[in-house]
Protein backbone atom coordinates (compact mmCIF):
# COMPACT_ATOMS: atom_id res chain seq x y z
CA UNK A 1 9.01 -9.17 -7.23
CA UNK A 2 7.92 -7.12 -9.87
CA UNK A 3 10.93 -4.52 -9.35
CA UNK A 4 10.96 -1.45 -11.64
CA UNK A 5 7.41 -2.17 -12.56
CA UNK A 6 5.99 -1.44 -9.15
CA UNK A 7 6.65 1.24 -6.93
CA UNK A 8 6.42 -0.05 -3.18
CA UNK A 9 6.68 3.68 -1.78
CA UNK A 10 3.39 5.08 -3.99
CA UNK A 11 1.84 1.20 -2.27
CA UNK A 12 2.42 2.48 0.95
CA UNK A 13 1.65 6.49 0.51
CA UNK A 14 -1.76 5.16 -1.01
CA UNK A 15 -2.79 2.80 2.10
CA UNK A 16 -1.60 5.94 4.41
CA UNK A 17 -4.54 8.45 2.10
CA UNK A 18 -6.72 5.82 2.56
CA UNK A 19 -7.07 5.64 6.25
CA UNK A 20 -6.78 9.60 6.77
CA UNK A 21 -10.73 8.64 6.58
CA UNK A 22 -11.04 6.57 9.45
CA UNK A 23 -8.39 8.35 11.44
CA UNK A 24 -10.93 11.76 11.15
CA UNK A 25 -13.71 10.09 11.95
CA UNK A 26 -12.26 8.18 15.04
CA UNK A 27 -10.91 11.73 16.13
CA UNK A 28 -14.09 13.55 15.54
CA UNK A 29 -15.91 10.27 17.40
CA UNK A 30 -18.25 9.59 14.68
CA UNK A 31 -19.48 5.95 13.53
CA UNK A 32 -18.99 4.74 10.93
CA UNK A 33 -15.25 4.80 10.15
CA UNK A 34 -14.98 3.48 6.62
CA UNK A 35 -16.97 5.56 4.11
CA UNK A 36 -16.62 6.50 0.84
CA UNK A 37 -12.43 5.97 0.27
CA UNK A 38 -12.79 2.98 1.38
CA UNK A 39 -15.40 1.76 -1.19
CA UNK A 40 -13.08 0.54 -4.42
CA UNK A 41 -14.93 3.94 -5.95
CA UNK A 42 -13.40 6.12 -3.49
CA UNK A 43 -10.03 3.95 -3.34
CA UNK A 44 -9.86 4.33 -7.33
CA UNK A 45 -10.23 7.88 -6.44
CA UNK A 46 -7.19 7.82 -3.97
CA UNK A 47 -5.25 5.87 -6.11
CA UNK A 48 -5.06 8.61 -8.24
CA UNK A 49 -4.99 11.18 -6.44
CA UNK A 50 -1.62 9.28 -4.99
CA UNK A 51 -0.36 8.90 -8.79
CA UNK A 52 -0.34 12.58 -8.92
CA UNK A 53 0.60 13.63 -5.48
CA UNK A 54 1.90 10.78 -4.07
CA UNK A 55 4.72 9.91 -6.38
CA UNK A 56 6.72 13.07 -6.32
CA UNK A 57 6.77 12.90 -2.41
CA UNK A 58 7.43 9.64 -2.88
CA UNK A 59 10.71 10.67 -4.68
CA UNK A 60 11.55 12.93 -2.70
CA UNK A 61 11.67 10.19 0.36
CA UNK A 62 13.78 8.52 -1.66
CA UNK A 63 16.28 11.10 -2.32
CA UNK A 64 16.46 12.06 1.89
CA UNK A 65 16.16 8.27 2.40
CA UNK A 66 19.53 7.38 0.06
CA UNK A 67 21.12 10.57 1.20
CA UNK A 68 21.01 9.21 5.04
CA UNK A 69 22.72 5.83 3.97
CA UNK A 70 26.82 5.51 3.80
CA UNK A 71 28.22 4.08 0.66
CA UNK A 72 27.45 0.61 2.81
CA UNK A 73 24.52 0.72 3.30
CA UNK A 74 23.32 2.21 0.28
CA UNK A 75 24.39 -1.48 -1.77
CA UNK A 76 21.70 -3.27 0.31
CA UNK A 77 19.18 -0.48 1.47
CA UNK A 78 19.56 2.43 -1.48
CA UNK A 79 16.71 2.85 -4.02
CA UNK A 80 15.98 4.64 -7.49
CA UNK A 81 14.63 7.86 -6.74
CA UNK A 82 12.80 8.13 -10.20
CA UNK A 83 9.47 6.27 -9.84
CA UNK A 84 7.89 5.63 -13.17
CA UNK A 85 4.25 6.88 -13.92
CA UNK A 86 3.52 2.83 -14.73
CA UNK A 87 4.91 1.53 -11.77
CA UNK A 88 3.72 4.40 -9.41
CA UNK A 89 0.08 3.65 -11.34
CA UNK A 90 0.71 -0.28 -10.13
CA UNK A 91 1.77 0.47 -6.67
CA UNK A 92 -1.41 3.15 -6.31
CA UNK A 93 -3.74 0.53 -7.79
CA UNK A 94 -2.82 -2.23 -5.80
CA UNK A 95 -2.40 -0.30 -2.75
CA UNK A 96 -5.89 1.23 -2.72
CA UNK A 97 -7.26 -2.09 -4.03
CA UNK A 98 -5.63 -4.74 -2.04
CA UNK A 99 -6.71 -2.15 1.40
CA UNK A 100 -10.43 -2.33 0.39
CA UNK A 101 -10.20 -6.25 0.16
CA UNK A 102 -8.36 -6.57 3.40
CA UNK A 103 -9.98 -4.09 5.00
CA UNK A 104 -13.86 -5.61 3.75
CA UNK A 105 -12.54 -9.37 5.50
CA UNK A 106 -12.23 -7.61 8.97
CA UNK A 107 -14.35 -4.31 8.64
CA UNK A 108 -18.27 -4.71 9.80
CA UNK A 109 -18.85 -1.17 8.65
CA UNK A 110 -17.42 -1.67 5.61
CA UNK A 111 -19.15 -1.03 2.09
CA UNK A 112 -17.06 -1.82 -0.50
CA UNK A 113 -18.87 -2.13 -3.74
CA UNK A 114 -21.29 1.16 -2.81
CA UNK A 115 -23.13 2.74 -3.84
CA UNK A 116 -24.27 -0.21 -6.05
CA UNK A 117 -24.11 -2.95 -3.58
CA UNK A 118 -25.36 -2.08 0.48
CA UNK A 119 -23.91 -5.29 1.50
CA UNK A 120 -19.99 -6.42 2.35
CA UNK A 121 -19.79 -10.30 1.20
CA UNK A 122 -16.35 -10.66 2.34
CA UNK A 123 -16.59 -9.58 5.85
CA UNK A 124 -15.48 -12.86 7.95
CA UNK A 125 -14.29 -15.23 4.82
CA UNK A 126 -11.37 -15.67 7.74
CA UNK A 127 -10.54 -14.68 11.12
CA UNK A 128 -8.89 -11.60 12.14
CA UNK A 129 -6.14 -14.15 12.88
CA UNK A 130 -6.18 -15.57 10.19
CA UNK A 131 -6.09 -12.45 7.96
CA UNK A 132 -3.15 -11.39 9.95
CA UNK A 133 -0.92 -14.54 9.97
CA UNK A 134 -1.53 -14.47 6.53
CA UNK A 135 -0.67 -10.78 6.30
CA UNK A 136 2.48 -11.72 8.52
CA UNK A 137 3.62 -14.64 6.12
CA UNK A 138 3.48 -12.77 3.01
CA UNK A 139 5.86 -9.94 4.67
CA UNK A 140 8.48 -12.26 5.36
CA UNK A 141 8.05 -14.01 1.97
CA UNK A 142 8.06 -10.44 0.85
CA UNK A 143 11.08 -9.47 2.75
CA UNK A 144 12.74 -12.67 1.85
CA UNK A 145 12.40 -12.09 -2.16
CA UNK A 146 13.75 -8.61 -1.55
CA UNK A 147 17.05 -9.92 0.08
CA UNK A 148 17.66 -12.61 -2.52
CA UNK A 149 17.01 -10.31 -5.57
CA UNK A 150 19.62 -8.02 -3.53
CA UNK A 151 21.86 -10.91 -3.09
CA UNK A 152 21.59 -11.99 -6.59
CA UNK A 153 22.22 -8.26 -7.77
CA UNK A 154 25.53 -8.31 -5.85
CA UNK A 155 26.63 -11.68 -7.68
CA UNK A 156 25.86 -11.01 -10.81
CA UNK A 157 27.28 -7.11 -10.91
């Protein structure tokens, strides 16, 4: 929804980073999973860390990605390959931020607000279920905007 202000690729590269953490530990068999990056200290540290990093490779997917698509396909599935620094900066912030929230409702090792605060008050608000129907809904609503803005692109070009 928020288009050229928000760059979806530099969302997703950023929740990747994040769970390289968990993915080590879980491979090295040490408890707990979530440390530091996923404390909104650590994610603020990701998110720009993915600013910088992230949003050249993100263009760079982009490029390969539009290069794959026939002249077709490129009307509904091609993208800009030039991701703003303000819109990569949005999709890094809410990315990292929006991972330690979801991550803190399901998460019992989770410590989001260290090193000031021990505790994790959002760990349970709703079900696992819950979280993910809600998770689920939000994609389709998600996917849904995207095909009417395409739709409405089409008509009005």
């Amino acid at each position: 929804m928020a288009g050229q202000h928000f760059s979806f690729t530099v969302f997703a590269f950023t929740q990747v980073a994040i769970d390289l953490e968990p993915l080590y530990f879980m491979l090295s068999d040490e408890d707990p999973l979530h440390r530091f990056f996923h404390t909104y200290v650590g994610a603020t540290a990701v998110a720009l860390v993915s600013i910088l990093i992230g949003r050249p490779v993100c263009e760079w997917a982009l490029r390969v990605w539009n290069s794959w698509l026939s002249p077709a396909q490129a009307r509904w599935l091609g993208f800009p390959a030039t991701i703003s620094l303000a819109s990569a900066a949005m999709g890094a912030f809410l990315g990292a931020y929006s991972h330690i929230a979801l991550d803190s409702i399901m998460h019992a090792d989770m410590r989001p607000l260290a090193p000031f605060v021990a505790s994790n008050s959002l760990l349970g608000v709703v079900s696992i279920d819950e979280l993910h129907g809600i998770c689920a809904v939000a994609g389709l609503v998600g996917l849904a905007v995207l095909y009417a803005r395409r739709v409405w692109e089409r008509v009005t070009t």
